[in-house]
C-alpha atoms as a PDB file:
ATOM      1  CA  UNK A   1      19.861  13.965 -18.758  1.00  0.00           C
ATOM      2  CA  UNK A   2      16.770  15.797 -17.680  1.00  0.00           C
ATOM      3  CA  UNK A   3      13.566  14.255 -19.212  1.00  0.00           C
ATOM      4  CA  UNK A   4      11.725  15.649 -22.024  1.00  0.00           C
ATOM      5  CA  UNK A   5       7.765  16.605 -23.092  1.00  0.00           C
ATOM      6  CA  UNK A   6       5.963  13.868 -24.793  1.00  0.00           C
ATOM      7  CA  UNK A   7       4.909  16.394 -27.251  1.00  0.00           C
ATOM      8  CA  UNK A   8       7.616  18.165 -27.987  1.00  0.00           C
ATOM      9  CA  UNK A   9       9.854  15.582 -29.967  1.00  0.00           C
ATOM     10  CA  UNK A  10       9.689  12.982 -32.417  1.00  0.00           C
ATOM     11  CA  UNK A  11       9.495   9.270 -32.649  1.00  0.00           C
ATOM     12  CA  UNK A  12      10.579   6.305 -34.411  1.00  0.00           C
ATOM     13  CA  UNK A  13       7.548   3.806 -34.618  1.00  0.00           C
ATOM     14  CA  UNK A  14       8.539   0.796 -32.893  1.00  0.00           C
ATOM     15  CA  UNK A  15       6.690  -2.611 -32.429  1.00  0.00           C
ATOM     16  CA  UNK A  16       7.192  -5.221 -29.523  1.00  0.00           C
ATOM     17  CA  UNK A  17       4.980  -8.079 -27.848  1.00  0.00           C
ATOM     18  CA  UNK A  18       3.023  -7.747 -31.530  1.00  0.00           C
ATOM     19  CA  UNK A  19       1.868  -3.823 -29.852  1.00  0.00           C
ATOM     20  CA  UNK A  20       2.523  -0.585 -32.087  1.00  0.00           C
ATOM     21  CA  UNK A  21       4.668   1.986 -30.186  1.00  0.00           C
ATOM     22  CA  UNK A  22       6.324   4.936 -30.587  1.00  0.00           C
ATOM     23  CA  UNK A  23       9.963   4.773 -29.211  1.00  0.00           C
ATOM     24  CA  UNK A  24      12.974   7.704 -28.345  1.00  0.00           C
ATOM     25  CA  UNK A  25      16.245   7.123 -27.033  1.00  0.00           C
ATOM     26  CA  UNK A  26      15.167  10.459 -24.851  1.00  0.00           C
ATOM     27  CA  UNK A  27      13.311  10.086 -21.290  1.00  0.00           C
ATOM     28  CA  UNK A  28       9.838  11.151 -21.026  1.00  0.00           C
ATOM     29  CA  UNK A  29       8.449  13.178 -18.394  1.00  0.00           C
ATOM     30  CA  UNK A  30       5.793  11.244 -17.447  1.00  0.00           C
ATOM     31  CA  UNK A  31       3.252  13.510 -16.374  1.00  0.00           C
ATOM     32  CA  UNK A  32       3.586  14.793 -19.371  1.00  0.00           C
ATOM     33  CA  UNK A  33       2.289  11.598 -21.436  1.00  0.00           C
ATOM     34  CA  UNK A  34      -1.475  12.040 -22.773  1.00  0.00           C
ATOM     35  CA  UNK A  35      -4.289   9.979 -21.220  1.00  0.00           C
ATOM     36  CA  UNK A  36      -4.385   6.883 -22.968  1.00  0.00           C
ATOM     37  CA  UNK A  37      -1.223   6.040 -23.352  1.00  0.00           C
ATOM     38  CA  UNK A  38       1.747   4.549 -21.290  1.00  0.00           C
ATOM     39  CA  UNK A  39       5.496   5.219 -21.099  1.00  0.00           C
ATOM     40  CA  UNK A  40       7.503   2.257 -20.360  1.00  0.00           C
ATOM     41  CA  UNK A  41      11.589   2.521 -20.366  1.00  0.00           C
ATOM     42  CA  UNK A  42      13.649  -0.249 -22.129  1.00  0.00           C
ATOM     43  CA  UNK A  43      17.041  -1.357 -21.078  1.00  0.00           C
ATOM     44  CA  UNK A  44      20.224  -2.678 -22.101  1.00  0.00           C
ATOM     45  CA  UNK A  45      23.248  -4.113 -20.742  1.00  0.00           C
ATOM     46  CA  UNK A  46      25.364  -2.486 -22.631  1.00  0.00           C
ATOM     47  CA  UNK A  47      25.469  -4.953 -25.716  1.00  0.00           C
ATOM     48  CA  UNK A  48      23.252  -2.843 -27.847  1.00  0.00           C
ATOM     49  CA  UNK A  49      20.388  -4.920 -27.303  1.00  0.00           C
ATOM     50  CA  UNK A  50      17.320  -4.109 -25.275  1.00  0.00           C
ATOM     51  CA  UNK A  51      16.869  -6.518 -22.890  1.00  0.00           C
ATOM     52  CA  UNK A  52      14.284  -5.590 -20.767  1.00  0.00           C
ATOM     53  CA  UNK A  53      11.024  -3.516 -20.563  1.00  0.00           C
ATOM     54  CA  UNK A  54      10.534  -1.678 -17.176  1.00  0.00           C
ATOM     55  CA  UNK A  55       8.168   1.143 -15.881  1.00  0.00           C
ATOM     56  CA  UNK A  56      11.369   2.645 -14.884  1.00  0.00           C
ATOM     57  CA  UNK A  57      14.865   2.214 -15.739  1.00  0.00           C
ATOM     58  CA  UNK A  58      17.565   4.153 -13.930  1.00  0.00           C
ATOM     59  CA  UNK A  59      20.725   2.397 -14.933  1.00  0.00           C
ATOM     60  CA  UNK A  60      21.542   1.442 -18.958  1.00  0.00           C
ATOM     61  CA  UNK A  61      18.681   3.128 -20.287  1.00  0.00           C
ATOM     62  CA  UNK A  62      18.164   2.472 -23.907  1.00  0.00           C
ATOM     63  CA  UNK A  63      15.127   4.368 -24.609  1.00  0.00           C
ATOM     64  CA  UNK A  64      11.687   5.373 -23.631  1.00  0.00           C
ATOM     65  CA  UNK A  65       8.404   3.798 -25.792  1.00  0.00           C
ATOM     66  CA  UNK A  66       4.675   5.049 -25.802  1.00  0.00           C
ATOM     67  CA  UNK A  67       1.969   2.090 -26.125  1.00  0.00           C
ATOM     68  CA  UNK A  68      -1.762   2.328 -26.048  1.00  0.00           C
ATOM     69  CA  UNK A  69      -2.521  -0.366 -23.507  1.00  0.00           C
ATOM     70  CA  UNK A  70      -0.134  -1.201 -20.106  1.00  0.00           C
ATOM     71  CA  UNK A  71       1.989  -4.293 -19.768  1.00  0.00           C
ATOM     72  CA  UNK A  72       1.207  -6.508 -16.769  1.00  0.00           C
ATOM     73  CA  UNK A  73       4.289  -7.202 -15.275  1.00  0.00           C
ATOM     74  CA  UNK A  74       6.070  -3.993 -15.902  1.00  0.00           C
ATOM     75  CA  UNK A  75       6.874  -2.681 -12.695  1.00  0.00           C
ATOM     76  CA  UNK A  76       8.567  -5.578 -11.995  1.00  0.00           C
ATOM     77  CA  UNK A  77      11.046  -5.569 -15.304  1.00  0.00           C
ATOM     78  CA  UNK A  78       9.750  -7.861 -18.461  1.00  0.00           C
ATOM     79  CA  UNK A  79      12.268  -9.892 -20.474  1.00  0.00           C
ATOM     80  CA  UNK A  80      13.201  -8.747 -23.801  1.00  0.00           C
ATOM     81  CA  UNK A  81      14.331 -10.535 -26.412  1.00  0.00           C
ATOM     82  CA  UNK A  82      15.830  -9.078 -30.430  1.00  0.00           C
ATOM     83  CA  UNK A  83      13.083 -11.511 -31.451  1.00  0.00           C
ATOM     84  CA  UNK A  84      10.575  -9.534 -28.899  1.00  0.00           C
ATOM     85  CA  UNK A  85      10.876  -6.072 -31.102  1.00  0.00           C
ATOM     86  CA  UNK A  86      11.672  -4.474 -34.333  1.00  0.00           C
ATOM     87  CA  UNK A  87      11.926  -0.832 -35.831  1.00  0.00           C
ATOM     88  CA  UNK A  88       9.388   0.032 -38.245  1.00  0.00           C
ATOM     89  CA  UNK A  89      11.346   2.611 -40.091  1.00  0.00           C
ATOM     90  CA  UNK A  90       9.003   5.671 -39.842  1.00  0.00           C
ATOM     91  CA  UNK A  91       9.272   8.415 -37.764  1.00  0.00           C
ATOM     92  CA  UNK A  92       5.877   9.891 -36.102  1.00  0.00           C
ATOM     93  CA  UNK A  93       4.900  12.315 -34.168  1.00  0.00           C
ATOM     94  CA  UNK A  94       2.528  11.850 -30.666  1.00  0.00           C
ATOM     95  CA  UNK A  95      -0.628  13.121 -32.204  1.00  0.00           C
ATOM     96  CA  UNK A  96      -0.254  11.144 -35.596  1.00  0.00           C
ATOM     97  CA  UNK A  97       0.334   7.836 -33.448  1.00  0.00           C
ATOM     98  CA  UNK A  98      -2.833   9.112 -31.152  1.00  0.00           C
ATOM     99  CA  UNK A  99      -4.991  10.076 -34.058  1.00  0.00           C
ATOM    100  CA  UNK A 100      -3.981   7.489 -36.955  1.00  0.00           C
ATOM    101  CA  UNK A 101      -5.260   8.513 -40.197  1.00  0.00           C
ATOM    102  CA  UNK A 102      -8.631   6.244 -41.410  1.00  0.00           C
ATOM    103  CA  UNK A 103      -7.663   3.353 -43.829  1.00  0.00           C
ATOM    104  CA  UNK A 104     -10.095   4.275 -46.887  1.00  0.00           C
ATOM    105  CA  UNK A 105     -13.116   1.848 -46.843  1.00  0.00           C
ATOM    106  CA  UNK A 106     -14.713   1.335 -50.246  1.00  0.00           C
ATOM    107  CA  UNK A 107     -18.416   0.255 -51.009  1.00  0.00           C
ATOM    108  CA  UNK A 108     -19.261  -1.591 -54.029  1.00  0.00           C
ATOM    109  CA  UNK A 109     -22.533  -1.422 -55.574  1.00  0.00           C
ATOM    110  CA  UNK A 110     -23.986  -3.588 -57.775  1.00  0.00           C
ATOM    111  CA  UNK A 111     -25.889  -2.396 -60.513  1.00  0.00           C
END
């Protein structure tokens, strides 16, 4: 499978090591990732559970995820646990996980 644009599909968001992501079972081209962010493959040994978070993954790829700040360690594989990760259940796009909406602030006034 050839890999895709960052900007051109969508994504489930994703959390792991307490980080928001964005995650795709597709492989990102990586030049194609906006500055800012980092693409870091997960992999699994075939159990259906990702067991490891690597810059690269060649063999049992599970799925590509998008984080705002890099992982020390990565290039040499990272040990992932179920406990590690969860789905959040919302799908997103690149430029709503790059440009999050405000939360509304509120000022009270006293009168």
């Amino acid at each position: 499978m050839s890999a895709v644009n960052a900007s051109e599909i969508s994504y489930e968001g994703f959390s792991i090591f307490d980080r928001e992501a964005l995650f795709t079972n597709y492989r990102i081209d990586r030049s194609t990732v906006p500055e800012g962010l980092y693409a870091y493959d997960l992999r699994d040994e075939c159990d259906g559970e990702i067991c490891q978070l690597k810059s690269h993954v060649l063999v049992n790829h599970w799925g590509t995820i998008l984080v705002r700040e890099p992982f020390e360690g990565a290039a040499e594989g990272i040990e992932v646990t179920p406990e590690d990760y969860s789905y959040e259940g919302e799908t997103l796009t690149l430029a709503e996980f790059m440009n999050p909406e405000p939360k509304a602030s509120f000022t009270l006034t006293m009168e």
